[in-house]
Protein backbone atom coordinates (compact mmCIF):
# COMPACT_ATOMS: atom_id res chain seq x y z
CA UNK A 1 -4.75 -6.52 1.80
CA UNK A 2 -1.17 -5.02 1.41
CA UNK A 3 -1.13 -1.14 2.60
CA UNK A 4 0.73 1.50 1.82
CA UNK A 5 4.27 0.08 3.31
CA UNK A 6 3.91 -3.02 1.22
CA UNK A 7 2.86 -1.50 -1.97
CA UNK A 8 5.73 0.56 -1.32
CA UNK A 9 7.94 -1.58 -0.91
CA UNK A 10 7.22 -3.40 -4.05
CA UNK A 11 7.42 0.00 -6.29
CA UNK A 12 11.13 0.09 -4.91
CA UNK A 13 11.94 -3.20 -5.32
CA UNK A 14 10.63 -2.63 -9.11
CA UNK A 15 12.30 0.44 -9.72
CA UNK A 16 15.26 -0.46 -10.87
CA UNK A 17 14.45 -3.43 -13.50
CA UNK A 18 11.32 -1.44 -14.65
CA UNK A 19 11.96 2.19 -14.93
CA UNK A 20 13.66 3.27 -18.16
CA UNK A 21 13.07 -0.55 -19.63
CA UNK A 22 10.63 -1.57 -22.11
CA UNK A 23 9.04 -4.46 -22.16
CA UNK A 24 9.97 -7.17 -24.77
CA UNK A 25 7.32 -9.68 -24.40
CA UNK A 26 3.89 -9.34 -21.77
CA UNK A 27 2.62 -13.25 -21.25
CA UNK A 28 -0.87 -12.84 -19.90
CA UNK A 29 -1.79 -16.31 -19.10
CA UNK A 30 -5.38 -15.62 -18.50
CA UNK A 31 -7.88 -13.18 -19.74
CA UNK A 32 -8.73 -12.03 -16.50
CA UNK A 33 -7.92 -10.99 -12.41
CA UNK A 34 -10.20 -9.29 -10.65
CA UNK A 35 -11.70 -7.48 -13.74
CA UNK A 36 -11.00 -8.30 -17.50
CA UNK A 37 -7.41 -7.33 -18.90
CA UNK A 38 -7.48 -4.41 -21.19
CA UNK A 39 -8.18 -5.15 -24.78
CA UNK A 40 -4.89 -6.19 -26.76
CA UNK A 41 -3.47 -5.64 -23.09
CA UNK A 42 -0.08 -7.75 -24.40
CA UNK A 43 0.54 -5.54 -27.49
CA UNK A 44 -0.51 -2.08 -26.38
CA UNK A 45 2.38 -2.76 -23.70
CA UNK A 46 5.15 -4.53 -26.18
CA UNK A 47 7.84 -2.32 -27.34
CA UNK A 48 6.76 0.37 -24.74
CA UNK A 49 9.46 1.94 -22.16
CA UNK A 50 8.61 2.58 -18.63
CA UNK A 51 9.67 6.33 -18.43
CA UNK A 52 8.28 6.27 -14.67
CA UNK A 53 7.13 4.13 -11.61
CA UNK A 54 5.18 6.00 -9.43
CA UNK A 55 2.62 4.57 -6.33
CA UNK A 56 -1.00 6.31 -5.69
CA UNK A 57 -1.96 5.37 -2.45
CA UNK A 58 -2.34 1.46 -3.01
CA UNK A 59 -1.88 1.69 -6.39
CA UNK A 60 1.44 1.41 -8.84
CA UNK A 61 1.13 3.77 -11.85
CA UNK A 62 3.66 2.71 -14.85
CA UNK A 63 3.92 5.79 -17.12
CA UNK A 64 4.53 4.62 -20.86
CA UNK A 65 6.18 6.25 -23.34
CA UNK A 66 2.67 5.71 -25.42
CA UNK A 67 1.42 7.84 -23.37
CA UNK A 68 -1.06 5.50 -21.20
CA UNK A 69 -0.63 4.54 -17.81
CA UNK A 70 -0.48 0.76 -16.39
CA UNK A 71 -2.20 1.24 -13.45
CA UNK A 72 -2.05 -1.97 -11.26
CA UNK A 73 -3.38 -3.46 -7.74
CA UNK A 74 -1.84 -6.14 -5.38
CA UNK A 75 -5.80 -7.07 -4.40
CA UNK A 76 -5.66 -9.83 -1.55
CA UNK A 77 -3.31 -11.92 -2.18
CA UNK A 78 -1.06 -10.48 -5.84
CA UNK A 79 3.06 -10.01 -5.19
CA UNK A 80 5.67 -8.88 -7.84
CA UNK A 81 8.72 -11.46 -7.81
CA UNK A 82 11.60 -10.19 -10.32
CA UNK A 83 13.71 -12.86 -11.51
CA UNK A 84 16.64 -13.01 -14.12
CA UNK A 85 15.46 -14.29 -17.59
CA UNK A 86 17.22 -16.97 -18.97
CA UNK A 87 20.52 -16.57 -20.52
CA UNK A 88 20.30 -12.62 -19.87
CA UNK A 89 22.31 -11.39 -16.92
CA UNK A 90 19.94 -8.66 -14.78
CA UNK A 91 21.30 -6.19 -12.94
CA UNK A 92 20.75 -7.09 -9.20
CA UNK A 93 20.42 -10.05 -6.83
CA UNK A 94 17.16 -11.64 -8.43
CA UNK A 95 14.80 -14.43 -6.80
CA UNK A 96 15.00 -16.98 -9.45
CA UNK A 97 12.14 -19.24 -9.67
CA UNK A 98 11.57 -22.41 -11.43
CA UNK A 99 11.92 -22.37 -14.87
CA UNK A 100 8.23 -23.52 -15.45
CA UNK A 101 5.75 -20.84 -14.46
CA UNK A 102 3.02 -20.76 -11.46
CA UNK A 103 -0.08 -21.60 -12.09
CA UNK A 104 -1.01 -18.24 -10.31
CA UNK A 105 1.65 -16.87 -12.32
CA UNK A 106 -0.89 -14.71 -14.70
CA UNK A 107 1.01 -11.96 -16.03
CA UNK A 108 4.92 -12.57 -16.79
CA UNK A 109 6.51 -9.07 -17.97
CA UNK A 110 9.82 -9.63 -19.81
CA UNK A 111 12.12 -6.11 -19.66
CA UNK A 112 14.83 -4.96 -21.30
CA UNK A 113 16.62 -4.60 -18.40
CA UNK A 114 17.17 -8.86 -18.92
CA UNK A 115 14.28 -9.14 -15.77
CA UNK A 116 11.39 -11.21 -15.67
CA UNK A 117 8.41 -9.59 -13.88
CA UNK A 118 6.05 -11.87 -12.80
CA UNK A 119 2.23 -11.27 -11.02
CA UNK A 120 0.93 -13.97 -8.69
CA UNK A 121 -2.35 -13.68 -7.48
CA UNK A 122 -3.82 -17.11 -6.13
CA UNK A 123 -7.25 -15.03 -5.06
CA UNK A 124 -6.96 -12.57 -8.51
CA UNK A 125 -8.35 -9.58 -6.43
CA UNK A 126 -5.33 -7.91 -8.25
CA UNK A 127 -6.24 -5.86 -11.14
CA UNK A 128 -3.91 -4.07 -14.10
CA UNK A 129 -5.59 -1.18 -16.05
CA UNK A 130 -4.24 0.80 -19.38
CA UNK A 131 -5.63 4.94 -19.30
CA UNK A 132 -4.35 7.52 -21.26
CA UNK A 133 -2.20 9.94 -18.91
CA UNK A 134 -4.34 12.51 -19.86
CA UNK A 135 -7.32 11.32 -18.57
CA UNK A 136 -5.87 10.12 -15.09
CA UNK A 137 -7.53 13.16 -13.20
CA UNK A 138 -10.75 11.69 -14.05
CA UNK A 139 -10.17 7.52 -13.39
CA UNK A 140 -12.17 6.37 -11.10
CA UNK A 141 -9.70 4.52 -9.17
CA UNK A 142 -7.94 7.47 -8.21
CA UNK A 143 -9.91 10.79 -8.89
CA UNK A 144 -11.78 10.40 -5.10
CA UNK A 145 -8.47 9.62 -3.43
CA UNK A 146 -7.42 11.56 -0.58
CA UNK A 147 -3.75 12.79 0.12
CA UNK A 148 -0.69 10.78 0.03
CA UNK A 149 0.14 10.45 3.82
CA UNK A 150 3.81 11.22 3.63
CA UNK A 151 3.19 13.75 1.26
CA UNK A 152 3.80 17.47 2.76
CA UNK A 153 0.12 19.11 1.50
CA UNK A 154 -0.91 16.37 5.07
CA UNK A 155 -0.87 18.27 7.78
CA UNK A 156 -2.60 18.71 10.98
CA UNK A 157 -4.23 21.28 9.41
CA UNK A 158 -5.57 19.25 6.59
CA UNK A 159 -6.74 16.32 8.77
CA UNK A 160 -8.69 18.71 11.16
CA UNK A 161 -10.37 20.18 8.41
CA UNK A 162 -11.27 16.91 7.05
CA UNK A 163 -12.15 15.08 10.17
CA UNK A 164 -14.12 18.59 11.76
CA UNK A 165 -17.68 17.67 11.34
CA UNK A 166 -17.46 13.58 11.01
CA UNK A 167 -19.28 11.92 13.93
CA UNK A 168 -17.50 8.53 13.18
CA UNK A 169 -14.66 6.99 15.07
CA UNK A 170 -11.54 8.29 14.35
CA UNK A 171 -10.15 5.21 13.31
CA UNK A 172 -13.30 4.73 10.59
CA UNK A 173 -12.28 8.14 9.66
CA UNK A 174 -8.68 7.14 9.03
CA UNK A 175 -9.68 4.28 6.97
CA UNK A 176 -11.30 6.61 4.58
CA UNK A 177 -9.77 6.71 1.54
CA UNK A 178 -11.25 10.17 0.68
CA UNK A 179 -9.70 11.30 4.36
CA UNK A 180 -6.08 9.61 3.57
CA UNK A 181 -5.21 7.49 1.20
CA UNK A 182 -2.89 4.41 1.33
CA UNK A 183 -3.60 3.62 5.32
CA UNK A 184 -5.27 0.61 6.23
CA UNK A 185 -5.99 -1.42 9.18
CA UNK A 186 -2.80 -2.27 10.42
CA UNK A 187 -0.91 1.06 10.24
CA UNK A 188 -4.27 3.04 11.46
CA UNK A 189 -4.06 0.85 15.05
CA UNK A 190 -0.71 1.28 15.33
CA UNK A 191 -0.47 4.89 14.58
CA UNK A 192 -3.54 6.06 17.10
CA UNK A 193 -1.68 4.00 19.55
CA UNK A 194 1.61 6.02 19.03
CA UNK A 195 -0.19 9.17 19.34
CA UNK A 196 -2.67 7.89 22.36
CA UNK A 197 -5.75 8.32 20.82
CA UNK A 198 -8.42 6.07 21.25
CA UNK A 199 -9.50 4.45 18.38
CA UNK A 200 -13.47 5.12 19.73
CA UNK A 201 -13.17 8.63 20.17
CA UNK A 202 -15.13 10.54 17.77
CA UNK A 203 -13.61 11.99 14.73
CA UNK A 204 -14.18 15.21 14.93
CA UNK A 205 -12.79 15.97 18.70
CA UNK A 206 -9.14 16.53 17.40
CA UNK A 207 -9.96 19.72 15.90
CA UNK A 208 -10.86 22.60 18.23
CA UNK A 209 -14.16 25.09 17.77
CA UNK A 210 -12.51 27.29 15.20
CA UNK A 211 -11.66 24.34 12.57
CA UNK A 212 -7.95 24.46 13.71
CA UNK A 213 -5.80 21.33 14.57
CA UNK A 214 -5.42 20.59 18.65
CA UNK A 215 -2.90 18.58 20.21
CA UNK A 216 -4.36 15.43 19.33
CA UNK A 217 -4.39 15.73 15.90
CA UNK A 218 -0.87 17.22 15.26
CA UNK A 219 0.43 13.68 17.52
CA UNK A 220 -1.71 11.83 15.14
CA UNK A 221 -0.05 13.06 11.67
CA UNK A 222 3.30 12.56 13.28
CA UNK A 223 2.51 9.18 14.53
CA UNK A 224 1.34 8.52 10.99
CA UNK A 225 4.23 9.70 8.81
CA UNK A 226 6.66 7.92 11.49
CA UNK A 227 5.04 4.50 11.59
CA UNK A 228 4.74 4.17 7.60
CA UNK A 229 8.24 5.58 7.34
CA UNK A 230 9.27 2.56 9.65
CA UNK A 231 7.12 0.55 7.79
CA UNK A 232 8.59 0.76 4.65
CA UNK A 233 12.49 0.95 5.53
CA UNK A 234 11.54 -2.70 7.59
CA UNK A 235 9.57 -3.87 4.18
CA UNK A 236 6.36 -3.65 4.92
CA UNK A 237 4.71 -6.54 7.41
CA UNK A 238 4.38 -9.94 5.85
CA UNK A 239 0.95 -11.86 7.49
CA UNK A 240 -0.19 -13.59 5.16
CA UNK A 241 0.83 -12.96 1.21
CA UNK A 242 3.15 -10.12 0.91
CA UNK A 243 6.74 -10.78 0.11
CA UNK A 244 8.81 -7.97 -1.57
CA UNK A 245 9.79 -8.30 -5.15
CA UNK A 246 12.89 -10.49 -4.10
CA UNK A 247 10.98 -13.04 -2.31
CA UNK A 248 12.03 -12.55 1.24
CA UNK A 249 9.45 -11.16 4.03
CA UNK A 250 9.00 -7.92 5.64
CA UNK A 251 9.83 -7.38 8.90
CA UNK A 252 7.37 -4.86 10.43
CA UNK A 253 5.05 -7.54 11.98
CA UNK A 254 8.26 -7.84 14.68
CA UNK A 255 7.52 -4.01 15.37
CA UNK A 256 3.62 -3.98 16.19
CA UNK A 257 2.94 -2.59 19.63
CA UNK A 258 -0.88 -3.43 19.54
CA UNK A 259 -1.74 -4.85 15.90
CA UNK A 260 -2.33 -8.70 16.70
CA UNK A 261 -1.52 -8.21 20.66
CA UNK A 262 -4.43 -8.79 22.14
CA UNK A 263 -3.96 -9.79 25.69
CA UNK A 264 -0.25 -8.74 26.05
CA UNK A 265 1.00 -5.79 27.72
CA UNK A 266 0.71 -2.44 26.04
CA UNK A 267 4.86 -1.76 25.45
CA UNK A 268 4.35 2.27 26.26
CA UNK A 269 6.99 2.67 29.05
CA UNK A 270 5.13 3.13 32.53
CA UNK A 271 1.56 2.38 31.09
CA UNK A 272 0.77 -0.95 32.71
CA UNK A 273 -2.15 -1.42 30.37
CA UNK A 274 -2.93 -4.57 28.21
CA UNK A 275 -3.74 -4.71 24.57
CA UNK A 276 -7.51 -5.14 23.95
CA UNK A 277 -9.48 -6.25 20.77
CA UNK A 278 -12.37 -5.01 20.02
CA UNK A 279 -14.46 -4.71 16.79
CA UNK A 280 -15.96 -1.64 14.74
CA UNK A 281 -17.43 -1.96 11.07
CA UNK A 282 -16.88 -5.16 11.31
CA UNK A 283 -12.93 -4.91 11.49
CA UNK A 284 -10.72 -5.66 14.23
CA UNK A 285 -9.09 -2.83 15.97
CA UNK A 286 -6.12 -3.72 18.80
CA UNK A 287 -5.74 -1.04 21.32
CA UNK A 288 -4.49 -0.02 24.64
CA UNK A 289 -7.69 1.13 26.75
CA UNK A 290 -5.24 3.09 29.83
CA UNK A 291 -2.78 5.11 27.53
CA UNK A 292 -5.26 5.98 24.88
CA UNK A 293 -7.37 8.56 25.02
């Protein structure tokens, strides 16, 4: 499931074909992804501007000017590909597709900016959701999400509080969306490996007695912030189904230093160590046992 990076990397790659556009015509050519589409989902979008493209975590929020959010999730296996619409010159260099749609082509978004926006999901874990912006304190999607990881409110502070009293693994801990939001898997083994942290030691040992941050988890927020940051300017790590909005891959997977290693030698200068898999929660977790502690 695209993370943070990817998700990222789409809203930029968006941006500037969707913000300030409206959309002239929404093609939904099925009733349904992962849930139903909103009722009168093609008309309730038509002839409304995209005043901003924001990201929650894993989520993209389009703020209409109707005043309702289109809230929308990559799922397993969804991408954004923007392409030029016929006979309109776009703004851009554009992946131009066929002119006959996907059949896991199931929502086609034609903007005013002369791009066609088009959702392909072949699993349709993906999901698109209208709310009114006044009510998206309480949606459910988003109301029990913790903080945005490259946000400044996440601090050592704020991830020793959080983690003080949880007897889980760290890395479960991490992969708590209440916790952090936006990490998953990938970027949680690589960032407890660029802090040295094993992923098996308990959650709660990186804050001290008192509540405060210690040394471990001030490494660990850094290590965070710096591998998502890397993340994203490389385009997020293509595996399996992500591709950024112009069709071409991401290139973090060339960067991993344990994710997918297992076996090979942990790439900390002077450690010696070599990459281990194990499993916990029924995940895979790659780690270096000698250099993390």
């Amino acid at each position: 499931m695209p993370e943070l990076p990817e998700v990222e990397t789409v809203r930029q790659g968006l941006l500037p074909v969707m913000q300030g556009a409206r959309f002239i015509q929404v093609d939904a050519h099925r009733g349904d992804l992962r849930w139903p589409l909103p009722k009168d989902f093609a008309q309730r979008l038509e002839g409304q501007t995209v005043e901003r493209l924001d990201r929650r975590a894993k989520y993209l929020l389009a703020y209409l000017s109707s005043g309702e959010v289109l809230i929308m999730h990559l799922g397993m296996s969804g991408s954004f590909r923007v392409a030029q619409a016929r006979g309109i010159r776009a703004p851009g260099a554009y992946y131009h597709w066929p002119s006959r749609h996907s059949a896991h082509d199931h929502v086609e978004f034609h903007m005013s900016s002369g791009a066609l926006i088009s959702f392909n999901d072949p699993r349709r874990f993906g999901m698109m959701k209208l709310v009114p912006q006044a009510e998206l304190c309480r949606e459910p999607l988003l109301r029990a999400l913790g903080p945005e990881p490259l946000a400044d409110e996440f601090s050592p502070h704020m991830l020793a509080r959080s983690c003080g009293r949880k007897q889980t693994s760290i890395k479960a801990a991490l992969l708590d969306q209440k916790v952090v939001s936006g990490l998953g898997n990938i970027y949680v083994c690589e960032a407890l490996h660029r802090a040295a942290v094993s992923p098996k030691r308990r959650a709660s040992t990186i804050a001290k007695r008192s509540g405060l941050p210690n040394e471990r988890a001030i490494c660990l927020v850094e290590a965070i912030k710096a591998v998502l940051r890397a993340a994203i300017k490389a385009g997020g790590s293509s595996l399996r189904d992500h591709r950024r909005t112009d069709g071409a891959l991401g290139d973090f997977q060339h960067e991993f230093c344990v994710y997918d290693r297992a076996g090979e030698p942990c790439p900390r200068a002077g450690c010696g160590g070599i990459i281990k898999r194990i499993v916990q929660a029924g995940r895979s977790t790659f780690f270096c046992p000698v250099c993390q502690k």
